[in-house]
Protein backbone atom coordinates (compact mmCIF):
# COMPACT_ATOMS: atom_id res chain seq x y z
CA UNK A 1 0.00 0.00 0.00
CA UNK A 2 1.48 3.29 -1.25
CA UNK A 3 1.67 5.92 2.18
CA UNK A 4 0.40 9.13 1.80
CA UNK A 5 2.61 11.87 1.26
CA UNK A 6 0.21 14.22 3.11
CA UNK A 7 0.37 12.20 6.24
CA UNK A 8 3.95 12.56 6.41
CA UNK A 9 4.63 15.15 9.38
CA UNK A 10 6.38 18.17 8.17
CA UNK A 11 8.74 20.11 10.41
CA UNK A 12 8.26 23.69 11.44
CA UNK A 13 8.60 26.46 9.13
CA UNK A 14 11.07 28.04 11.63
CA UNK A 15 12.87 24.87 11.28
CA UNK A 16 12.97 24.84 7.64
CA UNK A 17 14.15 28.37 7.50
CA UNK A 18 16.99 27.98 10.08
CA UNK A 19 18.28 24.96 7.35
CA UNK A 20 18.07 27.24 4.46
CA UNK A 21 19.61 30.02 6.40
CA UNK A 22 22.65 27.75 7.13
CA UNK A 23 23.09 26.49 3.43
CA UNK A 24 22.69 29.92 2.27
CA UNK A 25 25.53 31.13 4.60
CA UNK A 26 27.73 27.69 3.35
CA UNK A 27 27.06 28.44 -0.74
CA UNK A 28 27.52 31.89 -0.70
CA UNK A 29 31.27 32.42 -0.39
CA UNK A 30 31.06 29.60 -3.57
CA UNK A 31 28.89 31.42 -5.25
CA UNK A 32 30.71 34.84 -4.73
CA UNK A 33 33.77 33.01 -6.15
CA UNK A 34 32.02 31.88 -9.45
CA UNK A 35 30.60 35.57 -10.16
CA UNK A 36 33.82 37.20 -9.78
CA UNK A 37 35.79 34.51 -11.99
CA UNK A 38 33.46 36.12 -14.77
CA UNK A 39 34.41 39.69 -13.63
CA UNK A 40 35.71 42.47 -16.01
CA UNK A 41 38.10 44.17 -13.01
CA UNK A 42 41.62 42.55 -12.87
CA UNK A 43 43.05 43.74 -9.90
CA UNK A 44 40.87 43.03 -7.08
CA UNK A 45 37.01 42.56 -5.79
CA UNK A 46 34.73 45.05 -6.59
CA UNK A 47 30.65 45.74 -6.16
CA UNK A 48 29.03 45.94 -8.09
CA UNK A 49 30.65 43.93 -10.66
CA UNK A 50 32.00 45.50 -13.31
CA UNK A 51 30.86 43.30 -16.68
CA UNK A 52 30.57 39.95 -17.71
CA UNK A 53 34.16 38.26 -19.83
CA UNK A 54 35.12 34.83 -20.28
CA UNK A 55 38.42 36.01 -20.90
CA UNK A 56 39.59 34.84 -17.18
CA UNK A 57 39.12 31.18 -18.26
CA UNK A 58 41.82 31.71 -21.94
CA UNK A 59 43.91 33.39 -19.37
CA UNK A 60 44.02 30.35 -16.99
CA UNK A 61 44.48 27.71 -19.71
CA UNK A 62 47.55 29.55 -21.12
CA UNK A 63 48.93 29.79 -17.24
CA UNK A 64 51.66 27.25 -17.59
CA UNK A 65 52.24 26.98 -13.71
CA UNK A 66 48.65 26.30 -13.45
CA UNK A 67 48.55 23.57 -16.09
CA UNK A 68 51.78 22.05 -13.95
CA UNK A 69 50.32 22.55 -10.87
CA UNK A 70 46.72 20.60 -12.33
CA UNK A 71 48.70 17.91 -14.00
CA UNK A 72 50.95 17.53 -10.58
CA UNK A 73 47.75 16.69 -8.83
CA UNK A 74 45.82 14.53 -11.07
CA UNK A 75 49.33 12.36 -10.66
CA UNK A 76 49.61 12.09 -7.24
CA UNK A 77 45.23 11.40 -6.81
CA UNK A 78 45.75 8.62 -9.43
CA UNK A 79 48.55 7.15 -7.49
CA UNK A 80 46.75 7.76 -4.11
CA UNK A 81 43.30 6.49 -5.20
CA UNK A 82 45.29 2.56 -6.26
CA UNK A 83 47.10 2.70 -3.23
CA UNK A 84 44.20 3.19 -1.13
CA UNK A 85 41.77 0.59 -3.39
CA UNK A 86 44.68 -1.96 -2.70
CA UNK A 87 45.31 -1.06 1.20
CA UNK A 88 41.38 -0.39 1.56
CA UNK A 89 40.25 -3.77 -0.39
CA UNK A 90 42.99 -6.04 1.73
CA UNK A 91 42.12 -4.17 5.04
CA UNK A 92 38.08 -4.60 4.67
CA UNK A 93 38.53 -8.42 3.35
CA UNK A 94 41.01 -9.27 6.31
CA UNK A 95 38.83 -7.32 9.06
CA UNK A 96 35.45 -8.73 7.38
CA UNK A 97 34.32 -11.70 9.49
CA UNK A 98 37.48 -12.11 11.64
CA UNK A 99 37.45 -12.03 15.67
CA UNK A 100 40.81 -11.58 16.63
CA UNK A 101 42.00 -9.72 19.76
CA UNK A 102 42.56 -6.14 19.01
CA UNK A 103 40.47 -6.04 15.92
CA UNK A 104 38.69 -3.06 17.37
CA UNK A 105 42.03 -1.18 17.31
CA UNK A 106 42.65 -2.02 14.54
CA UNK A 107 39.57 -0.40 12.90
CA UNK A 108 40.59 2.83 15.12
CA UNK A 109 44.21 2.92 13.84
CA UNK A 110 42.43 3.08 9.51
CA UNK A 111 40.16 5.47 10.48
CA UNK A 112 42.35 7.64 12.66
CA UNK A 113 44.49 9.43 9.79
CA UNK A 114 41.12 11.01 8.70
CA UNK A 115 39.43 12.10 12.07
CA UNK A 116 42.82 13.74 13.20
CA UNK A 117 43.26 17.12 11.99
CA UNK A 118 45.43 17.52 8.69
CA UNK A 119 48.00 19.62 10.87
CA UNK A 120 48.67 16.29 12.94
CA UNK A 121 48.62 14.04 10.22
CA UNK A 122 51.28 16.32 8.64
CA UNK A 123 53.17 16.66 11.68
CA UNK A 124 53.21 13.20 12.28
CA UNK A 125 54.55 12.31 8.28
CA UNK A 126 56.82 14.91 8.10
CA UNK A 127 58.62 13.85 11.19
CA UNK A 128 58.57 10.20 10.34
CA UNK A 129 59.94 11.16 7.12
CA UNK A 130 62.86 12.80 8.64
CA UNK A 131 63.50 10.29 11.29
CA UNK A 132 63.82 7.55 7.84
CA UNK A 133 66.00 10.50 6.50
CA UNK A 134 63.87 10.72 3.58
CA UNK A 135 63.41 14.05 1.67
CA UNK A 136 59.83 15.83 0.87
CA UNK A 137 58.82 14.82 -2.62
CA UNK A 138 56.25 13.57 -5.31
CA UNK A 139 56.29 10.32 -3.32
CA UNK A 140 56.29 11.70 0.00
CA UNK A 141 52.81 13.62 -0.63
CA UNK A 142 51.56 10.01 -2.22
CA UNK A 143 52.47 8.89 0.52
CA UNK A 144 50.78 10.99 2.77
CA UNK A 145 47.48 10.87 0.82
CA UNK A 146 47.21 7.01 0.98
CA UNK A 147 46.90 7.41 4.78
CA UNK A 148 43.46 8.99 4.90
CA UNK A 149 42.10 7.92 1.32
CA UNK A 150 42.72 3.81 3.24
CA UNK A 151 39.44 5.30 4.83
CA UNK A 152 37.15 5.94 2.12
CA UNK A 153 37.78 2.66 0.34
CA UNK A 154 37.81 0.39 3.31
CA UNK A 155 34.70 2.15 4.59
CA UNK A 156 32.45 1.42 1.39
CA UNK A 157 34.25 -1.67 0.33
CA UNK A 158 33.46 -3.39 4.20
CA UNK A 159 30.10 -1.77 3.75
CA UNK A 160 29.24 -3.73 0.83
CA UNK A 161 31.15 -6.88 2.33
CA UNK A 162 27.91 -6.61 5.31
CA UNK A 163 25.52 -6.32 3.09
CA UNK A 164 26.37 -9.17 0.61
CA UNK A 165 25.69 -13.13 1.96
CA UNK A 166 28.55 -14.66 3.04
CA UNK A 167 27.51 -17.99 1.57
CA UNK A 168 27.60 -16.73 -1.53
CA UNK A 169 31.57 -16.93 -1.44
CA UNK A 170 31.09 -20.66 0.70
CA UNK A 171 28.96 -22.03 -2.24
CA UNK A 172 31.78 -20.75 -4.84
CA UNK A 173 34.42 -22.93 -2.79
CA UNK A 174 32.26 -25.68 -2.29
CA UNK A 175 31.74 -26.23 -5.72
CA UNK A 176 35.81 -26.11 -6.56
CA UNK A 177 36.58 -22.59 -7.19
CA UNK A 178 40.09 -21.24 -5.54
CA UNK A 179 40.40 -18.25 -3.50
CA UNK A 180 41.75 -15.95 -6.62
CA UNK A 181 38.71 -17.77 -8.71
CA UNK A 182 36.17 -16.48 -6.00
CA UNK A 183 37.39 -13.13 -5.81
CA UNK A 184 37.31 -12.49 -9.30
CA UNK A 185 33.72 -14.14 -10.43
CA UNK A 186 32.29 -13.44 -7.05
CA UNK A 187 33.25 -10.99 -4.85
CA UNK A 188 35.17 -8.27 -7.14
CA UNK A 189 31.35 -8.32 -9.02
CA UNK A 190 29.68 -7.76 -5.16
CA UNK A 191 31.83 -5.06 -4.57
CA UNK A 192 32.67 -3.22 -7.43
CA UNK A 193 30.25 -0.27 -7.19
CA UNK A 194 31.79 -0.19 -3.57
CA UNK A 195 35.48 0.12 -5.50
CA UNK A 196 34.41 2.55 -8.14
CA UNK A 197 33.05 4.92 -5.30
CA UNK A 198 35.62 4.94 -3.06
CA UNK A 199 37.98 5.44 -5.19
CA UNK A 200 36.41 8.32 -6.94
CA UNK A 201 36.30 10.01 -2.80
CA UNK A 202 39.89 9.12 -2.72
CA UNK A 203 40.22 10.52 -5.84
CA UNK A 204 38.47 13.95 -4.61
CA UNK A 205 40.25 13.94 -1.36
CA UNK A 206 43.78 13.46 -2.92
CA UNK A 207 43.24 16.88 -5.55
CA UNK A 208 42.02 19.04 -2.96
CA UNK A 209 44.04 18.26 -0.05
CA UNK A 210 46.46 21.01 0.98
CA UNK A 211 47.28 20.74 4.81
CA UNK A 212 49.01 17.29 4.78
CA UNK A 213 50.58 18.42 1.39
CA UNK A 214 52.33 21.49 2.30
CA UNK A 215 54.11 19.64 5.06
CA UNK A 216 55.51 16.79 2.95
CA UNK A 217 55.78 18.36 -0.45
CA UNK A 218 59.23 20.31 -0.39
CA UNK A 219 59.33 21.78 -3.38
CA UNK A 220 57.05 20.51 -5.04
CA UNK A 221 53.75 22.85 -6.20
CA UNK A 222 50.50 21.12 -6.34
CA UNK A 223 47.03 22.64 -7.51
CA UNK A 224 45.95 23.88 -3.74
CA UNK A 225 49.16 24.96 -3.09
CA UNK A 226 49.40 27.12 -6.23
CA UNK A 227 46.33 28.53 -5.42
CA UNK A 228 47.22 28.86 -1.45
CA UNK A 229 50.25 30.86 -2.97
CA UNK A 230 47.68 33.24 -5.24
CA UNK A 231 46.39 35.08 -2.54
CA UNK A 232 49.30 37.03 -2.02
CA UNK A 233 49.01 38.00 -5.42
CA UNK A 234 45.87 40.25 -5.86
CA UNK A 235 46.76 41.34 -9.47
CA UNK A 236 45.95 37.43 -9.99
CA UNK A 237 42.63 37.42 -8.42
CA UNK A 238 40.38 36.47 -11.55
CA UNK A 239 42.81 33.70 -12.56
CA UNK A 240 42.60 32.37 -9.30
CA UNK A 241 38.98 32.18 -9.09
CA UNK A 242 38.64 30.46 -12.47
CA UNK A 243 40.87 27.72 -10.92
CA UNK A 244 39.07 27.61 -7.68
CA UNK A 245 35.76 27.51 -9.93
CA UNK A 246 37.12 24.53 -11.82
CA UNK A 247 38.65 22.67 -8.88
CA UNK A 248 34.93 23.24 -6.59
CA UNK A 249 33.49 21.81 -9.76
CA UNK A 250 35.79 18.90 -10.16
CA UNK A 251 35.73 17.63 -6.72
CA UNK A 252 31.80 17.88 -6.69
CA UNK A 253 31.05 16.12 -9.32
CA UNK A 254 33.17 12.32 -8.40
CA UNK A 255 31.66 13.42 -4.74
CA UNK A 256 28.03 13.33 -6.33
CA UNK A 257 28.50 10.36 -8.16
CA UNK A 258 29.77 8.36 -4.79
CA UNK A 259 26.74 9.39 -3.16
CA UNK A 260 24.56 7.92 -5.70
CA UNK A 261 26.60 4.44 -6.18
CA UNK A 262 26.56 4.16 -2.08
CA UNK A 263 22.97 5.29 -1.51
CA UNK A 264 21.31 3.10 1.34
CA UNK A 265 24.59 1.55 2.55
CA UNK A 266 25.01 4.20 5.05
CA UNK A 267 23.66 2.40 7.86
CA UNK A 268 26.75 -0.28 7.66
CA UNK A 269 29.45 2.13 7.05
CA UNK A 270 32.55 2.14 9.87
CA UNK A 271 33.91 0.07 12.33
CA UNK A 272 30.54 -2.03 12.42
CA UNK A 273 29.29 -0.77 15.50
């Protein structure tokens, strides 16, 4: 029997307005930054706005430390996003179904690296990095990345693990299949959607990420850096806000698409609990 939408209690219009008010006051910055990336005035923010040009966005494309910096990133999120499918697949299929002491600590110890704040995490790396006398570089911030992208993977990958029959994967072995036979006709299909979001997240998380990069990336200049380093620069402002445009919409977009491959798996997400 269908319900009846009308019968569904509604809350208060105060209510409703106090959530609107609070998204209004978390889009607006955004949308102040996509207005003035179309904004005829070069040196700095003015109201109103001066005209409407697309010229910014030319401008940006022809930036050759921008197009490095871009390219820089979209390297080290590839490498981060199969290091963290690996580490995040291996960690949610050894944890699945296994009651071992310390198993809750585990858990704790993957999540960790992306509950601590980025300072810590960055802190922590660039220390253990100089204690293994090992200079900042393109694999130190891969490095660094992996440790909180792990948690994304192994969260939807051990999500889907709990929500898929177990004797599914007994039935496969009873009938003669070997372990790698069983992963890849029966599991990997189980849990693919699981793969394809988390690693989109890790994806997302490793192109944006700037706190845990600046400590371990030396001298090396990714996309949230560069733009980190614009703001000194206010002759650059329109530039800059074409690239912040284009990096809000990147991220968004992979972030989107998670959401709608995970839908209704939320409830088995984490440590189990």
């Amino acid at each position: 029997m269908r319900s009846n939408s009308r019968d569904t209690p509604r809350a208060p219009w105060w209510l409703q307005g106090t959530a609107f008010a609070g998204l209004l006051f978390l889009h607006l910055p955004i949308a102040v930054i996509f207005l003035y990336a179309f904004n005829t005035e070069s040196s700095a923010y003015s109201f109103p706005l001066q005209g409407f040009t697309l010229r910014w966005i030319g401008v940006a494309a022809a930036n050759g430390e921008v197009l490095s910096a871009i390219w820089l990133s979209v390297k080290i999120a590839t490498l981060s996003t199969i290091g963290a499918l690996l580490l995040g697949t291996m960690a949610a299929g050894a944890l699945y179904r296994r009651q071992f002491p310390g198993k809750e600590s585990v858990t704790l110890m993957l999540i960790l690296p992306i509950a601590l704040p980025g300072i810590i995490t960055g802190l922590s790396l660039l220390s253990a990095f100089r204690l293994a006398n090992i200079s900042p570089s393109f694999w130190t911030i891969a490095i660094g990345h992996i440790t909180f992208c792990v948690v994304v993977v192994y969260n939807n990958v051990i999500a889907r693990f709990r929500r898929n029959s177990y004797s599914l994967i007994e039935a496969s072995m009873d009938l003669g299949a070997d372990r790698l036979q069983t992963f890849r006709y029966v599991v990997l299909p189980q849990i693919a959607t699981a793969l394809l979001a988390g690693g989109i997240l890790a994806f997302a998380l490793s192109f944006d990420e700037i706190i845990v990069t600046t400590f371990t990336a030396g001298n090396q200049v990714t996309l949230p850096i560069w733009l980190l380093n614009q703001l000194t620069r206010p002759r650059d402002v329109p530039v800059t806000n074409v690239v912040a445009m284009a990096v809000m919409l990147f991220t968004a977009l992979p972030i989107v698409a998670a959401y709608r491959l995970t839908r209704g798996t939320e409830d088995f997400a984490g440590s189990g609990k």
